[in-house]
Protein backbone atom coordinates (compact mmCIF):
# COMPACT_ATOMS: atom_id res chain seq x y z
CA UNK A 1 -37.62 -168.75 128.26
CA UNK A 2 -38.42 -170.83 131.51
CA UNK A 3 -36.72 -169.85 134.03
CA UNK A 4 -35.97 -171.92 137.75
CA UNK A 5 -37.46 -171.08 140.86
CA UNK A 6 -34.90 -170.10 143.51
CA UNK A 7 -34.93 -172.11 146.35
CA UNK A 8 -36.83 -170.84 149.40
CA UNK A 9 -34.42 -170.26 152.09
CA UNK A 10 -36.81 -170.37 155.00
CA UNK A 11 -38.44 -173.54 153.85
CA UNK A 12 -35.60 -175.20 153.71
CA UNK A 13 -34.58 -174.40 157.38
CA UNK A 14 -37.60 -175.26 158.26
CA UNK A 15 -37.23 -178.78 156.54
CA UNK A 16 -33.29 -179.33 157.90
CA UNK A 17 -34.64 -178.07 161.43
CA UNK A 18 -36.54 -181.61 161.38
CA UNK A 19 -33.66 -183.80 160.94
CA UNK A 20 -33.32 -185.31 164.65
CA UNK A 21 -29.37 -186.53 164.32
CA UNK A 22 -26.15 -186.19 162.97
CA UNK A 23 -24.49 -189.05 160.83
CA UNK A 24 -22.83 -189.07 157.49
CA UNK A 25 -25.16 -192.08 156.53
CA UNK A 26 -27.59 -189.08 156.14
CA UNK A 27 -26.03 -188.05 152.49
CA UNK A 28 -29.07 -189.11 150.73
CA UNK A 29 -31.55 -187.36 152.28
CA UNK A 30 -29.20 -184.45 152.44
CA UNK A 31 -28.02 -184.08 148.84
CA UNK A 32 -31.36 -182.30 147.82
CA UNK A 33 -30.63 -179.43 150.65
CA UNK A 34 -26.68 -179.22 148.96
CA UNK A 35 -27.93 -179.29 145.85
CA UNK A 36 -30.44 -175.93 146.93
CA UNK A 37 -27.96 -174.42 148.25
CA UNK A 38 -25.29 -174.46 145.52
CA UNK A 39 -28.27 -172.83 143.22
CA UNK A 40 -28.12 -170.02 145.37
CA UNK A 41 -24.64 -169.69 145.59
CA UNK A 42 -24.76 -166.50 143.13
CA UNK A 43 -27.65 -164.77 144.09
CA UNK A 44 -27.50 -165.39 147.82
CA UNK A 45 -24.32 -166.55 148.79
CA UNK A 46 -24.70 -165.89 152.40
CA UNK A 47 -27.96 -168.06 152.30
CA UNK A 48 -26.02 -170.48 150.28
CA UNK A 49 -23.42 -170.92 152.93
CA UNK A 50 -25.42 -171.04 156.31
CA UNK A 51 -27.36 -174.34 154.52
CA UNK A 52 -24.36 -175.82 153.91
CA UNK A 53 -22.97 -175.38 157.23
CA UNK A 54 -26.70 -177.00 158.56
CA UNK A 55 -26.24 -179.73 156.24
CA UNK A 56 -22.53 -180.11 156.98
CA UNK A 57 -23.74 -180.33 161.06
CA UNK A 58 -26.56 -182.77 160.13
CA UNK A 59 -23.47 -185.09 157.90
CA UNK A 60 -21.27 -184.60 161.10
CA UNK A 61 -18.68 -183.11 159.58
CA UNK A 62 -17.81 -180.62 161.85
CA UNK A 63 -14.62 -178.88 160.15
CA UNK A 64 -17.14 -178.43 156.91
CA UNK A 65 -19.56 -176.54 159.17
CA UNK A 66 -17.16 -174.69 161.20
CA UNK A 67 -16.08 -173.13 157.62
CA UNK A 68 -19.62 -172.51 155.83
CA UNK A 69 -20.69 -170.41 158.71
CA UNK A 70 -17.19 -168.63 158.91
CA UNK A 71 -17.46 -167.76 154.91
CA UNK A 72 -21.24 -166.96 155.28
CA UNK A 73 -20.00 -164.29 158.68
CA UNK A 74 -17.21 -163.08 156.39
CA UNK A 75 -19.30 -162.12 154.00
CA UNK A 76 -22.18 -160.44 155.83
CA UNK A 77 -21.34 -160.51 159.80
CA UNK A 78 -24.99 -159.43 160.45
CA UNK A 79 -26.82 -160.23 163.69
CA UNK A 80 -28.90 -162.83 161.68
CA UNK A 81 -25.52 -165.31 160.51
CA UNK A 82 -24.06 -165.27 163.58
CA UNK A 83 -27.49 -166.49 165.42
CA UNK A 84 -27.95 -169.40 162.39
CA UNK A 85 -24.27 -170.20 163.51
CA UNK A 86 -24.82 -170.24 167.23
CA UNK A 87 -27.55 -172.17 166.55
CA UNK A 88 -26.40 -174.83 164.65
CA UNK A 89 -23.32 -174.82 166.98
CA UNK A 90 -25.58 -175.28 169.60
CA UNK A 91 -27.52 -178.59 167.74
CA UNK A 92 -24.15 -179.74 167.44
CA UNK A 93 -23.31 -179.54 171.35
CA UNK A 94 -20.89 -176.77 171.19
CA UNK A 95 -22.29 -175.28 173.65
CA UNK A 96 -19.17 -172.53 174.84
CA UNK A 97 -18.93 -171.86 170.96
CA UNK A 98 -22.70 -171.40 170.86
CA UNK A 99 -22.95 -168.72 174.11
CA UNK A 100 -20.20 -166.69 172.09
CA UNK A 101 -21.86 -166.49 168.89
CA UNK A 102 -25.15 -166.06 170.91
CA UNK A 103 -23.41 -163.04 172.46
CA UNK A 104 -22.02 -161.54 169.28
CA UNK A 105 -25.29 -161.52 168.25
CA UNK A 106 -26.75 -160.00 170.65
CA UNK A 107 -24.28 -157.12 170.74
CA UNK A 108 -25.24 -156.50 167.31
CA UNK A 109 -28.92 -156.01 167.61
CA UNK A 110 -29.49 -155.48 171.35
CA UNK A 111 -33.31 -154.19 171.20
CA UNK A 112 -33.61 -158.35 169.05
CA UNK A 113 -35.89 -160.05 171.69
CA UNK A 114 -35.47 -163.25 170.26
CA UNK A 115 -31.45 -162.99 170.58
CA UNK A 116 -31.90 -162.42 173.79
CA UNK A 117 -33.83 -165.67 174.69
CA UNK A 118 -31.62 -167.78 172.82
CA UNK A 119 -28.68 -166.33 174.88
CA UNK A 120 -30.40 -166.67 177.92
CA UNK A 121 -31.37 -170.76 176.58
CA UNK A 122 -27.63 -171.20 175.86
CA UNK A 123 -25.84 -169.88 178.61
CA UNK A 124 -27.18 -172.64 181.57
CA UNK A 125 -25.70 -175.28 179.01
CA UNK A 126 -22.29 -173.78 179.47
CA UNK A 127 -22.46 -173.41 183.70
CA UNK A 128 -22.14 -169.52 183.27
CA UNK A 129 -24.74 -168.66 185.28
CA UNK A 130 -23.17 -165.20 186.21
CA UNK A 131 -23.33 -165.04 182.49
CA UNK A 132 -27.01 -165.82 182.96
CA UNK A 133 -27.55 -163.30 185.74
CA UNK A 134 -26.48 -160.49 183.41
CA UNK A 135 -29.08 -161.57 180.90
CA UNK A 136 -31.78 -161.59 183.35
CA UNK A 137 -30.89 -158.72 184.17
CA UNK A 138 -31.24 -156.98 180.50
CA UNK A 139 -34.40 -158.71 180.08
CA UNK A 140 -36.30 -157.61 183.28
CA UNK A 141 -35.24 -154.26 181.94
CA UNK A 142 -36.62 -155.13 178.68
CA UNK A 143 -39.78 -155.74 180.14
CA UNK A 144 -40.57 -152.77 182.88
CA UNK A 145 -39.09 -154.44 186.01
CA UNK A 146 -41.12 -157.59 185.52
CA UNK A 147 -38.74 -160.55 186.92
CA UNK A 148 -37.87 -163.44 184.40
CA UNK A 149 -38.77 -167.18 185.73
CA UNK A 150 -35.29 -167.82 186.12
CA UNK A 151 -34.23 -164.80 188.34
CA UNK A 152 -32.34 -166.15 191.08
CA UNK A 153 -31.16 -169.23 189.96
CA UNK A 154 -27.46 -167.85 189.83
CA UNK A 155 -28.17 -167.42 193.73
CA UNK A 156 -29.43 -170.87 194.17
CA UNK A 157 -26.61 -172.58 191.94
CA UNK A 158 -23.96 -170.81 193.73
CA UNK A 159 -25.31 -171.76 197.17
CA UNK A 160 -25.52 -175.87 196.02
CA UNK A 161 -22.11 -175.13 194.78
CA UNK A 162 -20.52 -173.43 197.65
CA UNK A 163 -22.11 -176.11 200.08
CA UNK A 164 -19.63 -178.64 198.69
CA UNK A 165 -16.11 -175.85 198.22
CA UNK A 166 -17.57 -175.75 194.65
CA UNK A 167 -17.21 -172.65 192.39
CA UNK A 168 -18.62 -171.80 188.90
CA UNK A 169 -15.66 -172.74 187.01
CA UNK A 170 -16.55 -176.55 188.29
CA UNK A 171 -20.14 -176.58 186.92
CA UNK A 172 -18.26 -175.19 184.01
CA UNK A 173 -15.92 -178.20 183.73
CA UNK A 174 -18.10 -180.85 184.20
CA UNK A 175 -21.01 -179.50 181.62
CA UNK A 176 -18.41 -178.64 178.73
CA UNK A 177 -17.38 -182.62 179.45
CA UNK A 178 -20.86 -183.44 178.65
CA UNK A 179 -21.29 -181.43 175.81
CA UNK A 180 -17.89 -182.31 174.48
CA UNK A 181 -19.55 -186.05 175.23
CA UNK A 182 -22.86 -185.73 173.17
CA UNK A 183 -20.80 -183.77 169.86
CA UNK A 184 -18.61 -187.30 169.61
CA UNK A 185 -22.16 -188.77 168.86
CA UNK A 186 -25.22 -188.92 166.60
CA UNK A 187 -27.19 -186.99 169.00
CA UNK A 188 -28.94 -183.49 168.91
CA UNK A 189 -31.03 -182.53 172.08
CA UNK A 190 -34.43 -181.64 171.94
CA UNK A 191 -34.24 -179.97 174.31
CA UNK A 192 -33.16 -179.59 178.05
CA UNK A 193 -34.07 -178.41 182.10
CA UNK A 194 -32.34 -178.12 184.78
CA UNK A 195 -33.80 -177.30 188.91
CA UNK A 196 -31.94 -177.01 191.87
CA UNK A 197 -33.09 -179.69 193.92
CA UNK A 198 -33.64 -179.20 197.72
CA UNK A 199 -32.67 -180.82 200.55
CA UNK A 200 -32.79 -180.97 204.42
CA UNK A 201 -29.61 -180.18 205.00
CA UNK A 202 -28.04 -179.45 201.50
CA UNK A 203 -28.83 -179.05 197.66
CA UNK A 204 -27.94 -180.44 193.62
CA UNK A 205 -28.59 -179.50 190.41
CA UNK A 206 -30.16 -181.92 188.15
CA UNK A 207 -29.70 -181.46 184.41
CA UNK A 208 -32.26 -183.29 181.98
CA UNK A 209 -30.90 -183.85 178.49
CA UNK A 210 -33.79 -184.93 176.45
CA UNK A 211 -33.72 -187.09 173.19
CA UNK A 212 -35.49 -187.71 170.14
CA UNK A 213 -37.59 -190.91 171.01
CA UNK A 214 -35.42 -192.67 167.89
CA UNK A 215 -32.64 -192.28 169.78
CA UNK A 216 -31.58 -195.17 173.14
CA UNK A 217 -31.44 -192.52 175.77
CA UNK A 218 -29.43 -195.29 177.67
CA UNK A 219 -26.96 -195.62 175.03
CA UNK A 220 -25.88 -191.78 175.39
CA UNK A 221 -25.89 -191.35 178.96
CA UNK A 222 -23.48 -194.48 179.14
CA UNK A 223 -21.43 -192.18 176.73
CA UNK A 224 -21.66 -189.15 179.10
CA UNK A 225 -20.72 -191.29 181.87
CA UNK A 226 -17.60 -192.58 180.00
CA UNK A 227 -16.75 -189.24 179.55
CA UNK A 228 -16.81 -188.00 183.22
CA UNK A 229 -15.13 -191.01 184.07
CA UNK A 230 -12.34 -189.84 182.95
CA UNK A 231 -12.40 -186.23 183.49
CA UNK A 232 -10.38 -184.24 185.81
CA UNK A 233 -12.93 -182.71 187.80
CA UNK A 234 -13.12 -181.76 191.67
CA UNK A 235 -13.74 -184.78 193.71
CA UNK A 236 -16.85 -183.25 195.33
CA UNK A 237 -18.56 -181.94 192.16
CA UNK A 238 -21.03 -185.00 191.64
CA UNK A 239 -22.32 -184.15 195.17
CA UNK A 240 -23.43 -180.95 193.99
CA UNK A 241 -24.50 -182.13 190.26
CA UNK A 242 -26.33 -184.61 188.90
CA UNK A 243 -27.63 -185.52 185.51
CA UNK A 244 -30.43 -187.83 183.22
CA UNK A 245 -30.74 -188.48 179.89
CA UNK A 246 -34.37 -189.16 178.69
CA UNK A 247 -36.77 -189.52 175.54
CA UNK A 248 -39.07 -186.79 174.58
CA UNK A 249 -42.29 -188.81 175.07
CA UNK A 250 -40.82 -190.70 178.74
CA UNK A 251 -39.70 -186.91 179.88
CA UNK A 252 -43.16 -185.32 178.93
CA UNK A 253 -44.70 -188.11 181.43
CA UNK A 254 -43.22 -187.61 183.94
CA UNK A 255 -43.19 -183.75 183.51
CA UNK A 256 -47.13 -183.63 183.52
CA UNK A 257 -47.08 -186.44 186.83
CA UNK A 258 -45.16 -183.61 188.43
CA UNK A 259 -47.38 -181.09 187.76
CA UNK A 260 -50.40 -182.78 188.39
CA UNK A 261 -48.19 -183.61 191.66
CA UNK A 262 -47.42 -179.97 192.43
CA UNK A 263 -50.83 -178.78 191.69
CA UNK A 264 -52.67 -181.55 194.20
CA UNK A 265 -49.94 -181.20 196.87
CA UNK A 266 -52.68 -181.94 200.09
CA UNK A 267 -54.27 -184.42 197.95
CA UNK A 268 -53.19 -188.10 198.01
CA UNK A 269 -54.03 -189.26 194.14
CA UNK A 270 -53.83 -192.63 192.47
CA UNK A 271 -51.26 -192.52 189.56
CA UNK A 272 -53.46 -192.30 186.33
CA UNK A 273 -53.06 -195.88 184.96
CA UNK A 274 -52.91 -194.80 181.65
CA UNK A 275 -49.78 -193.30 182.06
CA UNK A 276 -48.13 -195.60 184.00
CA UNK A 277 -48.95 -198.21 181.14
CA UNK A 278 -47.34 -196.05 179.00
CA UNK A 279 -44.21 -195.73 181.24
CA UNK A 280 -43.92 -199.63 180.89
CA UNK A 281 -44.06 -200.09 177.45
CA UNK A 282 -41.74 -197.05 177.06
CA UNK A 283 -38.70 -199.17 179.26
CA UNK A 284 -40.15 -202.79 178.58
CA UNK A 285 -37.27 -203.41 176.14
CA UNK A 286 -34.48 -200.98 177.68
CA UNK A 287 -31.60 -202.51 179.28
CA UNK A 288 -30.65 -201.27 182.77
């Protein structure tokens, strides 16, 4: 008797984990992950149903993914389900849903160092940076006192805020606008920054929302901009925030000019031209 290999859960992650959007046109590609997954239905069924919720966030079908994951927790609420959810809720842009399952997580398996980081990834997405403080907090303890990169932003973001009558709930309002913006679309991010930025006499914080380089960054920050267009949102908060949407490949540019910037501060350098050939081919064909 021959009998069929079961599908290997991990690989198959791995594999879904390098889709770069989310569109129903996708259903091709996709039908060899649903068809996995319904072979391990029996033996695995918690397995079975976090795929399917991946696969239903990669189809944008965001009902079908909402109830995977919620059958896969229901079934085994272990640390480890509710991080694939968070995850997945977070490719999807939900980023409030994402910091909650991020947190449940978390409370499950505390001494997790990876469920801390992804907590502490999520939670600037959703303008919580109290939220973030805390975090900090648990992982400088974590780690014998040693302060985390990010200790002190909460400090900084509530001073750029409070310089314009801002509090934390309006960072709140205008990045769950955003999100809310980018989960009507194709898009995932792949990944994201944000830095207060500095000034004489007052300060901003500047989000970077960075794109697949298959995706118009253009395209979706028009789409964003729609958004907070018509959002009702404290007529000062755009004083205090700002925001960019960029390509992977155009955002690693000019992350590396920066550095090179930062790290020859007293020294006047001529741009490499390289790069800046690179820049213009990048936004020869990109309407303004």
């Amino acid at each position: 008797m021959f009998f069929r290999k079961q599908p290997d859960f991990g690989q198959l992650l791995r594999e879904l984990g390098g889709f770069t959007r989310r569109d129903v046109t996708q259903g091709l590609k996709l039908a060899k992950y649903k068809k996995a997954a319904q072979t391990l239905l029996k033996k695995d069924p918690v397995s079975a149903h976090v795929l399917l919720g991946l696969v239903a966030c990669l189809e944008h079908d965001i009902a079908t993914m909402h109830a995977q994951y919620l059958q896969a927790i229901e079934l085994s609420d272990s640390y480890l389900s509710l991080m694939y959810y968070a995850f997945t809720l977070e490719k999807s842009c939900l980023w409030n849903d994402a910091a909650k399952y991020a947190l449940l997580a978390l409370d499950r398996a505390p001494q997790e160092p990876k469920l801390l980081n992804a907590a502490i990834g999520i939670a600037p997405l959703t303008g919580r940076f109290s939220l973030l403080k805390k975090l900090l907090s648990q992982w400088q303890e974590d780690h014998e006192g040693v302060r985390h990169p990010r200790q002190g932003d909460y400090e900084a973001v509530n001073e750029a805020l409070a310089r314009q009558g801002l509090a934390e709930q309006d960072l709140k309002t205008v990045l769950s606008a955003i999100g809310t913006a980018f989960s009507e679309t194709d898009a995932m991010l792949q990944h994201y920054s944000y830095e207060v930025v500095r000034g004489k006499d007052s300060s901003f914080i500047h989000y970077r929302f960075v794109l697949p380089d298959n995706l118009v960054a253009t395209y979706y920050e028009d789409r964003v901009s729609e958004r907070l267009a018509t959002m009702a949102c404290h007529p000062r908060i755009f004083d205090a925030f700002s925001f960019s949407v960029e390509n992977g490949t155009l955002y690693e540019l000019y992350d590396s000019m920066e550095r090179e910037l930062a790290l020859s501060a007293d020294t006047i350098r001529v741009p490499d031209p390289d790069k800046m050939k690179l820049i213009e081919e990048l936004i020869r064909d990109v309407e303004v």
